[in-house]
PDB file of N, CA and C in Angstrom:
ATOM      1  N   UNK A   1     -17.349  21.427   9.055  1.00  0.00           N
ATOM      2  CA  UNK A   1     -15.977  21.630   8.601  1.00  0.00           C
ATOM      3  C   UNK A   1     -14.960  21.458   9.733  1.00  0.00           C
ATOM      4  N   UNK A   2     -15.391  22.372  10.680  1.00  0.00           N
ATOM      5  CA  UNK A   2     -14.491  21.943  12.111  1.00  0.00           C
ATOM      6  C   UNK A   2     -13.994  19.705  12.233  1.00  0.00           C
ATOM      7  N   UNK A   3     -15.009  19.232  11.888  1.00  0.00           N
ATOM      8  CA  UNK A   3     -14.687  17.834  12.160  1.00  0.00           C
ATOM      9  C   UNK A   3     -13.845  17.392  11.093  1.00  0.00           C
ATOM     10  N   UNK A   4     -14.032  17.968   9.803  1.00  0.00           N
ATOM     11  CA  UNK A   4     -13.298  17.509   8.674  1.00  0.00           C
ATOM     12  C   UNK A   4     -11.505  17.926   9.228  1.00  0.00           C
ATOM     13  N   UNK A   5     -11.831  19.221   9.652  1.00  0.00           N
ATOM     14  CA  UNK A   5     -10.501  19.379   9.887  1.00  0.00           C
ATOM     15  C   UNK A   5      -9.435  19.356  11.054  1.00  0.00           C
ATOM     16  N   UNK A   6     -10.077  18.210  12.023  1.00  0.00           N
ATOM     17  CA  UNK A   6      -9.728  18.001  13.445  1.00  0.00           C
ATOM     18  C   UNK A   6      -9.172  16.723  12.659  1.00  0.00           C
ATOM     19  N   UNK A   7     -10.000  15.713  11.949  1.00  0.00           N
ATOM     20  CA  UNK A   7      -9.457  14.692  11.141  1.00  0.00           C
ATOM     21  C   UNK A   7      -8.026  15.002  10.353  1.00  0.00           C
ATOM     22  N   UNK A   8      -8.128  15.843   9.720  1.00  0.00           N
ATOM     23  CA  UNK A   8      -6.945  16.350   8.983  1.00  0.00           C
ATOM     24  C   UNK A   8      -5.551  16.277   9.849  1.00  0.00           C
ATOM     25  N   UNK A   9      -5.699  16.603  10.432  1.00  0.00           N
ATOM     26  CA  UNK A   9      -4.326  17.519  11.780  1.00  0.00           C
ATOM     27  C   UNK A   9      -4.328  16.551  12.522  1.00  0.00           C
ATOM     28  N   UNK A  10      -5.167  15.034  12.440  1.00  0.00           N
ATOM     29  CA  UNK A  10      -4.933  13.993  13.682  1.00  0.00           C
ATOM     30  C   UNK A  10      -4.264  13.230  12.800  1.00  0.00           C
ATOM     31  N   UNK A  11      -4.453  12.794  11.416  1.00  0.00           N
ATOM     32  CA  UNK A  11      -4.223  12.422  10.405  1.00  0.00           C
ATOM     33  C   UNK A  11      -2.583  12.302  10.238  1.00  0.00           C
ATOM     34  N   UNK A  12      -1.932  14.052  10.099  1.00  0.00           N
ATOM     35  CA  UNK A  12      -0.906  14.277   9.955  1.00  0.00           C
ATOM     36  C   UNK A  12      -0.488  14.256  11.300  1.00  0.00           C
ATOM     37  N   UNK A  13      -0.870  13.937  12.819  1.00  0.00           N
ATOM     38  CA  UNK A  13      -0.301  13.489  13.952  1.00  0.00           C
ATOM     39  C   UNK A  13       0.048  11.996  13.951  1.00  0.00           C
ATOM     40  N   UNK A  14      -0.762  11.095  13.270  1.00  0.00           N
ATOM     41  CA  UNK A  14      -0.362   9.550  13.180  1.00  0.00           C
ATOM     42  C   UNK A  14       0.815   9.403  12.024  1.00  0.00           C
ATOM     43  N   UNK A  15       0.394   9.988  10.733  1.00  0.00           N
ATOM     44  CA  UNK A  15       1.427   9.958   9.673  1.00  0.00           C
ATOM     45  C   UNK A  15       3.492  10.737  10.471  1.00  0.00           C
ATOM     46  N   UNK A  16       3.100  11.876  10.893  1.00  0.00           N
ATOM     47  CA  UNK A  16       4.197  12.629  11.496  1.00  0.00           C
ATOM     48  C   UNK A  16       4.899  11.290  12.419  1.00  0.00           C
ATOM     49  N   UNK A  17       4.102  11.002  13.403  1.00  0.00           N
ATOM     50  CA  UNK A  17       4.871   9.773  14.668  1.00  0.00           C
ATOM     51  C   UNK A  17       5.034   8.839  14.073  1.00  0.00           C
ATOM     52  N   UNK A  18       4.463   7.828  13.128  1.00  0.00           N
ATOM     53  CA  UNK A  18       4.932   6.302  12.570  1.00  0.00           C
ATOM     54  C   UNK A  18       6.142   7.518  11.852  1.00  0.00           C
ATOM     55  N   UNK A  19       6.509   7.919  11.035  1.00  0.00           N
ATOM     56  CA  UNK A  19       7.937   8.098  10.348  1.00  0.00           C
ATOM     57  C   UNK A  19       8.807   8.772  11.220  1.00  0.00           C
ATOM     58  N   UNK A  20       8.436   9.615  11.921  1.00  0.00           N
ATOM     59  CA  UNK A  20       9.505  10.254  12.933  1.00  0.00           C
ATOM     60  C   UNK A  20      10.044   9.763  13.612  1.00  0.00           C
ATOM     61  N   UNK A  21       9.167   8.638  14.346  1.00  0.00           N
ATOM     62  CA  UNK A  21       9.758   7.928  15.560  1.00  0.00           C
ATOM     63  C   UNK A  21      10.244   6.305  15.043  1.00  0.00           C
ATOM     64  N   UNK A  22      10.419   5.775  13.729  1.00  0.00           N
ATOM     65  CA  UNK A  22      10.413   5.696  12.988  1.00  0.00           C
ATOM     66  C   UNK A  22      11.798   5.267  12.531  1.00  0.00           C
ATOM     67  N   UNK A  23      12.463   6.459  12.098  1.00  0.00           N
ATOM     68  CA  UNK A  23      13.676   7.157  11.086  1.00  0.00           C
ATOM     69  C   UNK A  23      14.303   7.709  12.735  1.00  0.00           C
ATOM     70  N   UNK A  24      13.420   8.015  14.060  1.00  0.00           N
ATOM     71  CA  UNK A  24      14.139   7.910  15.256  1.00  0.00           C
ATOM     72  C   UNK A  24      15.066   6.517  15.778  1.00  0.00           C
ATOM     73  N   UNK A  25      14.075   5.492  15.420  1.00  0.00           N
ATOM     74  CA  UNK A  25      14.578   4.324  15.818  1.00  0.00           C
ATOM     75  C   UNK A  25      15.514   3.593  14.839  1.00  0.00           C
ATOM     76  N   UNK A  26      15.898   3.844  13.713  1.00  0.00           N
ATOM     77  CA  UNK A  26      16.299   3.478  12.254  1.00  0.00           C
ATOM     78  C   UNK A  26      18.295   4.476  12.683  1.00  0.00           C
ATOM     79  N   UNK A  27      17.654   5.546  13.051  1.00  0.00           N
ATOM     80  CA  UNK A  27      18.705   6.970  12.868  1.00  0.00           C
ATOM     81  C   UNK A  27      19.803   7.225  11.773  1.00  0.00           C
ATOM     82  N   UNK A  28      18.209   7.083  10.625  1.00  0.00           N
ATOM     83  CA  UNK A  28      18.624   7.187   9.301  1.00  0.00           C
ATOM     84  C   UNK A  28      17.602   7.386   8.784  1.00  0.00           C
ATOM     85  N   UNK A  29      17.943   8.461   7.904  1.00  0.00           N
ATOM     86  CA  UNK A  29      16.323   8.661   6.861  1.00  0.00           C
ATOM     87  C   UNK A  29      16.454   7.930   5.624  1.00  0.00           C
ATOM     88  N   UNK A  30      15.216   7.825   5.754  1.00  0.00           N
ATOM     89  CA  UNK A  30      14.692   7.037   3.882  1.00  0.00           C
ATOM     90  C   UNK A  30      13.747   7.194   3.378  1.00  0.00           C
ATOM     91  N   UNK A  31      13.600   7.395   1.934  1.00  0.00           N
ATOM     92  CA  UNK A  31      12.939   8.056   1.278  1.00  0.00           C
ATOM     93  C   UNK A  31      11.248   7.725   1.518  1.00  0.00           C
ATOM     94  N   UNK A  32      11.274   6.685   2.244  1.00  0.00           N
ATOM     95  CA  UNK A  32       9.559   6.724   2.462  1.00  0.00           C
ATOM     96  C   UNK A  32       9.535   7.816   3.959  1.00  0.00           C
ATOM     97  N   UNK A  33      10.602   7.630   4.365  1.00  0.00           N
ATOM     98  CA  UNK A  33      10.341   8.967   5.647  1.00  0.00           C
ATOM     99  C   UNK A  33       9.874  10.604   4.797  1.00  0.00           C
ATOM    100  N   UNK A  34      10.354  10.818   3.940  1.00  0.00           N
ATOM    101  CA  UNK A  34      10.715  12.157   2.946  1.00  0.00           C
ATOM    102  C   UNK A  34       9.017  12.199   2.387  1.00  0.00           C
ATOM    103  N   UNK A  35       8.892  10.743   2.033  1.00  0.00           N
ATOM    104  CA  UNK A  35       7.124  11.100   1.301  1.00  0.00           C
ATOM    105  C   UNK A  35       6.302  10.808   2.514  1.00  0.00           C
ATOM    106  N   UNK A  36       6.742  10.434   4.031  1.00  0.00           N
ATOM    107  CA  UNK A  36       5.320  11.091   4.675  1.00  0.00           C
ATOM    108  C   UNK A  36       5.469  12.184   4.946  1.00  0.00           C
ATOM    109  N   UNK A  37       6.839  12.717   5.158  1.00  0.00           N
ATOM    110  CA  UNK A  37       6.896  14.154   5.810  1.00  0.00           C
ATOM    111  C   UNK A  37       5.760  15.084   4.852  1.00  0.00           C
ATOM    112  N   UNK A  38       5.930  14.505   3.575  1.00  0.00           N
ATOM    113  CA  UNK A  38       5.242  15.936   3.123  1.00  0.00           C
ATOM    114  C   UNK A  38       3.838  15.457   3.317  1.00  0.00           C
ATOM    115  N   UNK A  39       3.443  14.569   3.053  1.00  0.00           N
ATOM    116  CA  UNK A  39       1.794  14.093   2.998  1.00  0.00           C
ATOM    117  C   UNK A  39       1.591  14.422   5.038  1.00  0.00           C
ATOM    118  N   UNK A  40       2.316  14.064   5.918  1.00  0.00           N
ATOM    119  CA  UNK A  40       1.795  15.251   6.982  1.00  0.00           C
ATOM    120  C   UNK A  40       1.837  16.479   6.552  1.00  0.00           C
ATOM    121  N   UNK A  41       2.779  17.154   6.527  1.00  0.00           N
ATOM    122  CA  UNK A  41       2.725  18.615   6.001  1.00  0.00           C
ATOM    123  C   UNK A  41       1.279  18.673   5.510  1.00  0.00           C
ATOM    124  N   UNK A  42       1.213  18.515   4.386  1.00  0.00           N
ATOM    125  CA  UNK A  42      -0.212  18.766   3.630  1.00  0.00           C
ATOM    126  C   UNK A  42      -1.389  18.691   4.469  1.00  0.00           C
ATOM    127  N   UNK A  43      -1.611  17.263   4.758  1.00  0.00           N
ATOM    128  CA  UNK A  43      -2.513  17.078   5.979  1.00  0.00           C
ATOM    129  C   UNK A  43      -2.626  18.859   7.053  1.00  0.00           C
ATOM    130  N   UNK A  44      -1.908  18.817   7.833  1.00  0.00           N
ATOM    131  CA  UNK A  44      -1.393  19.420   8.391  1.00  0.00           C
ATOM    132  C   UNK A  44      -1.783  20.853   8.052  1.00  0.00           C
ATOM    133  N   UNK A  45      -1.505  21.321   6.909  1.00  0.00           N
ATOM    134  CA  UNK A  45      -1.501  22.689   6.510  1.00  0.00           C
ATOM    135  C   UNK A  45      -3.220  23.079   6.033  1.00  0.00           C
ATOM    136  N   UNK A  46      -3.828  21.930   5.468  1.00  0.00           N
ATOM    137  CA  UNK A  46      -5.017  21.474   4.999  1.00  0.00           C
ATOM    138  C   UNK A  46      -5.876  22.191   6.592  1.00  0.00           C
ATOM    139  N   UNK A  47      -5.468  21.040   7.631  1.00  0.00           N
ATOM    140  CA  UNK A  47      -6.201  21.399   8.362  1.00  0.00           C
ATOM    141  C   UNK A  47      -6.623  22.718   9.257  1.00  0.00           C
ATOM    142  N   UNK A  48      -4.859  23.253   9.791  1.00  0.00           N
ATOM    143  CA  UNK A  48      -5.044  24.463   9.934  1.00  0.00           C
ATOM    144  C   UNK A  48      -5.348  25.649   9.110  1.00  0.00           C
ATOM    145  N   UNK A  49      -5.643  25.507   7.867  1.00  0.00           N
ATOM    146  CA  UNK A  49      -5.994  26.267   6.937  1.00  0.00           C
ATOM    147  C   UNK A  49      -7.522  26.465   7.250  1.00  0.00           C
ATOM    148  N   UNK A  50      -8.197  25.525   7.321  1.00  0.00           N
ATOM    149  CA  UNK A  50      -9.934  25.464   7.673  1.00  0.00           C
ATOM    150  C   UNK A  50     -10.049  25.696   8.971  1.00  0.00           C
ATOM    151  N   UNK A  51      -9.223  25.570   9.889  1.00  0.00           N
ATOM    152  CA  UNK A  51      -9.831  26.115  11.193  1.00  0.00           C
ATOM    153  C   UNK A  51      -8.980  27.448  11.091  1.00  0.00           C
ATOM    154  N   UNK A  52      -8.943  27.920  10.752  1.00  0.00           N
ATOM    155  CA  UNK A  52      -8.221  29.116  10.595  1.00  0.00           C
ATOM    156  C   UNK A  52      -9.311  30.120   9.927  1.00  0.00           C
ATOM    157  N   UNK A  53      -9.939  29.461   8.825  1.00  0.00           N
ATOM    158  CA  UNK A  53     -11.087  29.996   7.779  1.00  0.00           C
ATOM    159  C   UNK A  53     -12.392  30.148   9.192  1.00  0.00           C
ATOM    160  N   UNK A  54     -12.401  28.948  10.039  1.00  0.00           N
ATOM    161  CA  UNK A  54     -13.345  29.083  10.540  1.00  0.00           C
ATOM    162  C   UNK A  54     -13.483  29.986  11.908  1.00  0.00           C
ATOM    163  N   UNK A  55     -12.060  30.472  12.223  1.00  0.00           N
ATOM    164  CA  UNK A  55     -12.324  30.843  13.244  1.00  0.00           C
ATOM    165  C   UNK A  55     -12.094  32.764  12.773  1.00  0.00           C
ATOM    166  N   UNK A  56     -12.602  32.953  11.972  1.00  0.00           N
ATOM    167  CA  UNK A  56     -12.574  34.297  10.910  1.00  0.00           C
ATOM    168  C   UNK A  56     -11.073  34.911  10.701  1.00  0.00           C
ATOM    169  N   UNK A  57      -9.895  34.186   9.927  1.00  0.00           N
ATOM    170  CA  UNK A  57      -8.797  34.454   9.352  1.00  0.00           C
ATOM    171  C   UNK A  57      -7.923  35.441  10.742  1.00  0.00           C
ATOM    172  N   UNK A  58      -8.037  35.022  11.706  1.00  0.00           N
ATOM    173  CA  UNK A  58      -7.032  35.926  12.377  1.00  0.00           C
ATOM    174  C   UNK A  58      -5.885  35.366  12.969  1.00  0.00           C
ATOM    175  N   UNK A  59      -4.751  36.592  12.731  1.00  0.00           N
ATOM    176  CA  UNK A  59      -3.867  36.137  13.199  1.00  0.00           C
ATOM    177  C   UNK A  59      -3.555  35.552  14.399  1.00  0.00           C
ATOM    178  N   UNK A  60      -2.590  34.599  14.238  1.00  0.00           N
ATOM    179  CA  UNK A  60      -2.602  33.497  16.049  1.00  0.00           C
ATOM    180  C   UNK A  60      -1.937  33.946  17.074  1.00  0.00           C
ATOM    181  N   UNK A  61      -2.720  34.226  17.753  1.00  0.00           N
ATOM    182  CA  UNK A  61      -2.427  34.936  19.143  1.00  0.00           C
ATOM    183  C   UNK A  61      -2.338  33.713  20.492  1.00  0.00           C
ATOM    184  N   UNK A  62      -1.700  33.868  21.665  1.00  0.00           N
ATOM    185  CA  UNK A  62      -1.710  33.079  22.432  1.00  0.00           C
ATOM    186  C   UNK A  62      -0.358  32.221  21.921  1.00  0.00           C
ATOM    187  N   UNK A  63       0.158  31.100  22.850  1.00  0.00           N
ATOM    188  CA  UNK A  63       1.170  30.268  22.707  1.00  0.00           C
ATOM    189  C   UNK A  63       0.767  29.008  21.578  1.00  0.00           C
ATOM    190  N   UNK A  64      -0.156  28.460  21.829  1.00  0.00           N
ATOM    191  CA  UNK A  64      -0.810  27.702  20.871  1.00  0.00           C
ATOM    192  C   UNK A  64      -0.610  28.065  19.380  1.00  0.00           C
ATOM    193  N   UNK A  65      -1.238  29.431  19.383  1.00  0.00           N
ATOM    194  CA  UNK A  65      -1.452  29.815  18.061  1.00  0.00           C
ATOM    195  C   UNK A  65      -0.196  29.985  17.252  1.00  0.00           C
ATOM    196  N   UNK A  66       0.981  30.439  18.366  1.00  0.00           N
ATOM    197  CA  UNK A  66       2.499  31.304  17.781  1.00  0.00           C
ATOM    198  C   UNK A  66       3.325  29.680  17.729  1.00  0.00           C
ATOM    199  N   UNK A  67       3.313  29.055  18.664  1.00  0.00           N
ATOM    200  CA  UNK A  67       4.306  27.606  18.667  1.00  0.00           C
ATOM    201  C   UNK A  67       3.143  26.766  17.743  1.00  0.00           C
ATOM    202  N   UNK A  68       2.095  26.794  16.922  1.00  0.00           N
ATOM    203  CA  UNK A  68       1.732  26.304  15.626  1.00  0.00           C
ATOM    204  C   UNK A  68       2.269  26.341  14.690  1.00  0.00           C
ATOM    205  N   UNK A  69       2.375  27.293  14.272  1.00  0.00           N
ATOM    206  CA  UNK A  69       2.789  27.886  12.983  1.00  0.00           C
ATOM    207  C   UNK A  69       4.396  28.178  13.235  1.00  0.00           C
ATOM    208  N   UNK A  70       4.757  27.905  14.368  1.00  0.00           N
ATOM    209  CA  UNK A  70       6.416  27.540  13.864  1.00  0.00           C
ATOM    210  C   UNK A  70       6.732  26.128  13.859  1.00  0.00           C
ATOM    211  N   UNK A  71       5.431  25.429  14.292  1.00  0.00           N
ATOM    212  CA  UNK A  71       5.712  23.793  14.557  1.00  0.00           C
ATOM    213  C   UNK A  71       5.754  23.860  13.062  1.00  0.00           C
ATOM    214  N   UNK A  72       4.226  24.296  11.682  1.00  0.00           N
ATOM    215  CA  UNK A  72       4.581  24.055  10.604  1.00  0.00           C
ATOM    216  C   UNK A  72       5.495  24.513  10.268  1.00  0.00           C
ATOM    217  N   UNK A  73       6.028  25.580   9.891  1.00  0.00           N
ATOM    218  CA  UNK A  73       7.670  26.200   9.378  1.00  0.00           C
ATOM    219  C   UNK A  73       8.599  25.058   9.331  1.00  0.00           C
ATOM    220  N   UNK A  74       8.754  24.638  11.076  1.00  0.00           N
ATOM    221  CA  UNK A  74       9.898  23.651  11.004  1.00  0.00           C
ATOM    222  C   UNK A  74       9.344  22.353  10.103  1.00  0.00           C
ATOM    223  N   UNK A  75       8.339  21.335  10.065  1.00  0.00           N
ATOM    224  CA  UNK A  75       7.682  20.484   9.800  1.00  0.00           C
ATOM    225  C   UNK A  75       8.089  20.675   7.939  1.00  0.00           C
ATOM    226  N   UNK A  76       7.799  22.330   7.468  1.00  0.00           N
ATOM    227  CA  UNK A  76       8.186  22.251   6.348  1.00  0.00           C
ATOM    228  C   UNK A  76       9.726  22.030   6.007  1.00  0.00           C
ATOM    229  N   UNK A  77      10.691  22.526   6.981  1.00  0.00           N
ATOM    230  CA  UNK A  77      11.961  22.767   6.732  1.00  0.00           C
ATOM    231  C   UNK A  77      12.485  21.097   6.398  1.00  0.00           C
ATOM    232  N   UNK A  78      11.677  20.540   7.543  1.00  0.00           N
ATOM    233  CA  UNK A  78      12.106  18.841   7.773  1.00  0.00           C
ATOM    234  C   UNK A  78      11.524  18.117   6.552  1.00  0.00           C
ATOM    235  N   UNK A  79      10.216  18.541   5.713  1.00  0.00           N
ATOM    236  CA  UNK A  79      10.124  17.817   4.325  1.00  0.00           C
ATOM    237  C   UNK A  79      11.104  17.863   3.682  1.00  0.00           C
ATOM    238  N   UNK A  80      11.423  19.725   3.228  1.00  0.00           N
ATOM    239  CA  UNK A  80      12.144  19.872   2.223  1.00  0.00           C
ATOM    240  C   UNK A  80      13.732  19.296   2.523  1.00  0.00           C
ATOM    241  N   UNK A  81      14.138  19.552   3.738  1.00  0.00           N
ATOM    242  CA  UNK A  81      15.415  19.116   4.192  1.00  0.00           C
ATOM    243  C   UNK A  81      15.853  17.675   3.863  1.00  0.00           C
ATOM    244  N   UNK A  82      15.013  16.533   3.872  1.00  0.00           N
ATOM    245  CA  UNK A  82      14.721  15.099   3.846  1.00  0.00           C
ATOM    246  C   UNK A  82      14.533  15.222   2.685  1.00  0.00           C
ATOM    247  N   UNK A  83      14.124  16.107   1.510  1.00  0.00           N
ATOM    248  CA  UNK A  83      14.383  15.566   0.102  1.00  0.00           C
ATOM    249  C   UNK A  83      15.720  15.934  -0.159  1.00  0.00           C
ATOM    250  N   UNK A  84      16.030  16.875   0.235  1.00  0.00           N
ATOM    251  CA  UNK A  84      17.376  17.314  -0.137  1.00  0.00           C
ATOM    252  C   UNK A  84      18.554  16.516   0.084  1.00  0.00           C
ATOM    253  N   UNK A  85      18.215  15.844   1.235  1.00  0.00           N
ATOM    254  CA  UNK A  85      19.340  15.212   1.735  1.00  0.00           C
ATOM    255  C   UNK A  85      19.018  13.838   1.105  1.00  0.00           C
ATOM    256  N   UNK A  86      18.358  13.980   0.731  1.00  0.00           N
ATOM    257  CA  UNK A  86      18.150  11.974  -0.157  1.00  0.00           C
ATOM    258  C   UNK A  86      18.243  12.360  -1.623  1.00  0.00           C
ATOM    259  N   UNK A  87      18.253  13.600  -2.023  1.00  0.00           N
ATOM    260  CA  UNK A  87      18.563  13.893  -3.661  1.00  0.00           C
ATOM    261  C   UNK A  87      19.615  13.927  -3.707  1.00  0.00           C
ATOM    262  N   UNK A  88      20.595  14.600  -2.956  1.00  0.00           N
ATOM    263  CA  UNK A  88      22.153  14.987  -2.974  1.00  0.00           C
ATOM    264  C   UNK A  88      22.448  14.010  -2.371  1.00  0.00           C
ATOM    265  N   UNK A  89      22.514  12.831  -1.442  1.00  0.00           N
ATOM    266  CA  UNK A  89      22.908  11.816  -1.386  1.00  0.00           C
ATOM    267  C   UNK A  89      23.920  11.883  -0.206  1.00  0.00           C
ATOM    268  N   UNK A  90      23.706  13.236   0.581  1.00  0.00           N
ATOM    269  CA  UNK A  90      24.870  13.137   1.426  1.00  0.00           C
ATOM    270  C   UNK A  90      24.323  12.233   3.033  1.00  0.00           C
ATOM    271  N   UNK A  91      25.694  11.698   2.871  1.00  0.00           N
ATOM    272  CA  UNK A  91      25.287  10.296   3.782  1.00  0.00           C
ATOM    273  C   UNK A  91      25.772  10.999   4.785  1.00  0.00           C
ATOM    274  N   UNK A  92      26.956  11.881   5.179  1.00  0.00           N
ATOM    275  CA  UNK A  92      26.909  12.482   6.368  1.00  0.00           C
ATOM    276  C   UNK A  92      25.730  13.243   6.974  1.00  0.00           C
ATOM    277  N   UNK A  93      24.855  13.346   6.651  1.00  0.00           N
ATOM    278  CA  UNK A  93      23.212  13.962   7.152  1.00  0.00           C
ATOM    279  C   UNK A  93      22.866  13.269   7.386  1.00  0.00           C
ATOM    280  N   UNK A  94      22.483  12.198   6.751  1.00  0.00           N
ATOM    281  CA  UNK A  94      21.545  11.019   6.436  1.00  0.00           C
ATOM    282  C   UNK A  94      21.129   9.977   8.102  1.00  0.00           C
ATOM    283  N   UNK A  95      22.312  10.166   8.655  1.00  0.00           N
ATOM    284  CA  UNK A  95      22.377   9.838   9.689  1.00  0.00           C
ATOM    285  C   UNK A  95      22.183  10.406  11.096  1.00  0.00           C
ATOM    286  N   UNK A  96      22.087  12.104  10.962  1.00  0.00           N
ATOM    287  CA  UNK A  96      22.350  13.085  11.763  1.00  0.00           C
ATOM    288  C   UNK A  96      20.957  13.765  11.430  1.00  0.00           C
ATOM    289  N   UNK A  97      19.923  13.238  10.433  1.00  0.00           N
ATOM    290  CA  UNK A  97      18.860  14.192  10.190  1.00  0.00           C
ATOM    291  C   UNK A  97      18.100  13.937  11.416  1.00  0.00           C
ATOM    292  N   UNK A  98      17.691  12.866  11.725  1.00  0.00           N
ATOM    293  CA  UNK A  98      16.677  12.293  12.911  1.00  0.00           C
ATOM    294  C   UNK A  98      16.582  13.405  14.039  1.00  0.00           C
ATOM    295  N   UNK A  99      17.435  13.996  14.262  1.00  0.00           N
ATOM    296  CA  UNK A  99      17.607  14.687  15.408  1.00  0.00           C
ATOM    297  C   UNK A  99      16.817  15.616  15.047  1.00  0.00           C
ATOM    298  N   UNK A 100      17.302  16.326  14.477  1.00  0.00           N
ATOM    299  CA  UNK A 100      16.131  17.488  13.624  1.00  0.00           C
ATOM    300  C   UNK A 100      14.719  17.153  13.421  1.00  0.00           C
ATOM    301  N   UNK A 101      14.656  16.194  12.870  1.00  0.00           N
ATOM    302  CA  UNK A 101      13.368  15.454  12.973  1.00  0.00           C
ATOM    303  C   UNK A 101      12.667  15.754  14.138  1.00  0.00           C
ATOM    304  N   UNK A 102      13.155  14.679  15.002  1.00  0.00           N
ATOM    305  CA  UNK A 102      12.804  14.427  16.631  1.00  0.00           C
ATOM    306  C   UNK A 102      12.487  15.612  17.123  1.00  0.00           C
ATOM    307  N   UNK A 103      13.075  16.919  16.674  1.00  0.00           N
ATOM    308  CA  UNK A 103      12.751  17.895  17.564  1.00  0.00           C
ATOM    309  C   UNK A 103      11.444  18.740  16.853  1.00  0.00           C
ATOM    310  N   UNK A 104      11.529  18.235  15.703  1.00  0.00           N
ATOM    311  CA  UNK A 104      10.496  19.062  14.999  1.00  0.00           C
ATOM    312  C   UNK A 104       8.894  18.866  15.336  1.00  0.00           C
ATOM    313  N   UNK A 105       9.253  17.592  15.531  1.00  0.00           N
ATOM    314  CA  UNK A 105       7.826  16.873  15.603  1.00  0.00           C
ATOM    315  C   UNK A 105       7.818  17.055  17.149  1.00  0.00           C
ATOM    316  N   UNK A 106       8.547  17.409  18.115  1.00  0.00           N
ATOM    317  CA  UNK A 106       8.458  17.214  19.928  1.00  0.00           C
ATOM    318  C   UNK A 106       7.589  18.847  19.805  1.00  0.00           C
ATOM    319  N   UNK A 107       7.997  19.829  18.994  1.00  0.00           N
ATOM    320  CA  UNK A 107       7.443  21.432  18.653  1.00  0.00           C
ATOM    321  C   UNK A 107       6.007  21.031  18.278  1.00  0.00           C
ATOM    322  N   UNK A 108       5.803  20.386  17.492  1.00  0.00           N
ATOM    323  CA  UNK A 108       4.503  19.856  16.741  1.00  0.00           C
ATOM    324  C   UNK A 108       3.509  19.327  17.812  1.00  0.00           C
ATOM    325  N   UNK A 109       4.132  18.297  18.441  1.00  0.00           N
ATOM    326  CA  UNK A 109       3.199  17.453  19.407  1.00  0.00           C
ATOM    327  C   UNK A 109       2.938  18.681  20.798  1.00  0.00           C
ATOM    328  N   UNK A 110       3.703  19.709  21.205  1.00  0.00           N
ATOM    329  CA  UNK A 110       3.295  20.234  22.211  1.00  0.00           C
ATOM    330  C   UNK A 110       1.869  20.955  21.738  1.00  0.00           C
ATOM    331  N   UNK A 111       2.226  21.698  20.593  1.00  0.00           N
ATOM    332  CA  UNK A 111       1.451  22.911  19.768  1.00  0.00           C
ATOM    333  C   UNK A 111       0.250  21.859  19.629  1.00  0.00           C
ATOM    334  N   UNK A 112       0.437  20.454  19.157  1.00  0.00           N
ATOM    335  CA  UNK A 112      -1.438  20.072  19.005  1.00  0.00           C
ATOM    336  C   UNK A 112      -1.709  20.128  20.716  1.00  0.00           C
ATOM    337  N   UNK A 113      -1.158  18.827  21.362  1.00  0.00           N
ATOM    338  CA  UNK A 113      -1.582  18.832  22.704  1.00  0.00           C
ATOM    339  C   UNK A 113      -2.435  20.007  23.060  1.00  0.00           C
ATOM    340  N   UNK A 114      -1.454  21.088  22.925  1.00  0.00           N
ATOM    341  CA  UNK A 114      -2.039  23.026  23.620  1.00  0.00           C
ATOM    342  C   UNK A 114      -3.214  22.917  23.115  1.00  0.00           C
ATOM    343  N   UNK A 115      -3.361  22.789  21.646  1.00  0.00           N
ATOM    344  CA  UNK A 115      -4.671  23.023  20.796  1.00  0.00           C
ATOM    345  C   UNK A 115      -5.874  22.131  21.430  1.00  0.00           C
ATOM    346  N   UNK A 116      -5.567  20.721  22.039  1.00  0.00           N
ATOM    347  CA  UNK A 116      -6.634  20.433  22.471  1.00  0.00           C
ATOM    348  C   UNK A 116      -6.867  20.904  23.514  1.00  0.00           C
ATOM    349  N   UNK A 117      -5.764  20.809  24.255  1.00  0.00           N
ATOM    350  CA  UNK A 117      -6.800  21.102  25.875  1.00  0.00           C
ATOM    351  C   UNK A 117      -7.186  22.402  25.718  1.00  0.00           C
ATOM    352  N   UNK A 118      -6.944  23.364  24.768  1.00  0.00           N
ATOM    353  CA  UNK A 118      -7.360  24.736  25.218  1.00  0.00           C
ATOM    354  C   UNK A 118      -8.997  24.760  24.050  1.00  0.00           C
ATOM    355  N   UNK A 119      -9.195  23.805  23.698  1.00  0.00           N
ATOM    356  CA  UNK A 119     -10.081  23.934  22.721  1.00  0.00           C
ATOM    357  C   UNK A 119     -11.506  23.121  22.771  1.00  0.00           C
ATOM    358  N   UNK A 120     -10.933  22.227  24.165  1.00  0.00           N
ATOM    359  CA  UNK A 120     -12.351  20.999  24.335  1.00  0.00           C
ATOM    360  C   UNK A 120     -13.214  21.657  25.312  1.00  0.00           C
TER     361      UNK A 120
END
């Protein structure tokens, strides 16, 4: 299970960087940015869900564990935010989301990085 779910969370690390960096270089979101955000998310939540199961349900202690689970929080804020802002149509965001983005995923990429080196 551990391998299923190292796949998972690398998964939503390739999906997260092609759209982030992406809708970075674009500095404009579009709606295929909005449907990977969530299919990382999922990925993502999938995986730390099973290493979480596997490492007997405890709460995350250490920097790794605490800048994880706010990397997902934000990661979720940036799905739902990116539908919102492409349902309501406001073009003043639309242009200004990336940033948010960019930083969400810079939270994300430290929190895996941590996870590996503290884990190989």
């Amino acid at each position: 299970m551990l391998v299923f779910s190292i796949i998972l969370v690398s998964l939503a690390l390739i999906i997260y960087t092609i759209s982030i960096l992406n809708e970075y270089r674009r500095k404009t979101l579009l709606p295929w940015h909005a449907i990977m955000f969530c299919i990382g998310f999922i990925f993502d939540v999938s995986g730390t869900f099973i290493m979480n199961k596997l490492g007997g349900n405890k709460l995350p202690a250490g920097v790794h564990g605490i800048l994880g689970y706010i990397a997902l929080l934000l990661m979720l804020i940036n799905a739902i935010g990116a539908i919102f802002i492409l349902s309501k149509k406001y073009k003043n965001l639309l242009a200004k989301f990336y940033k948010f983005s960019l930083f969400s995923w810079i939270v994300w990429m430290v929190s895996y990085i941590l996870g590996m080196l503290m884990h190989m």
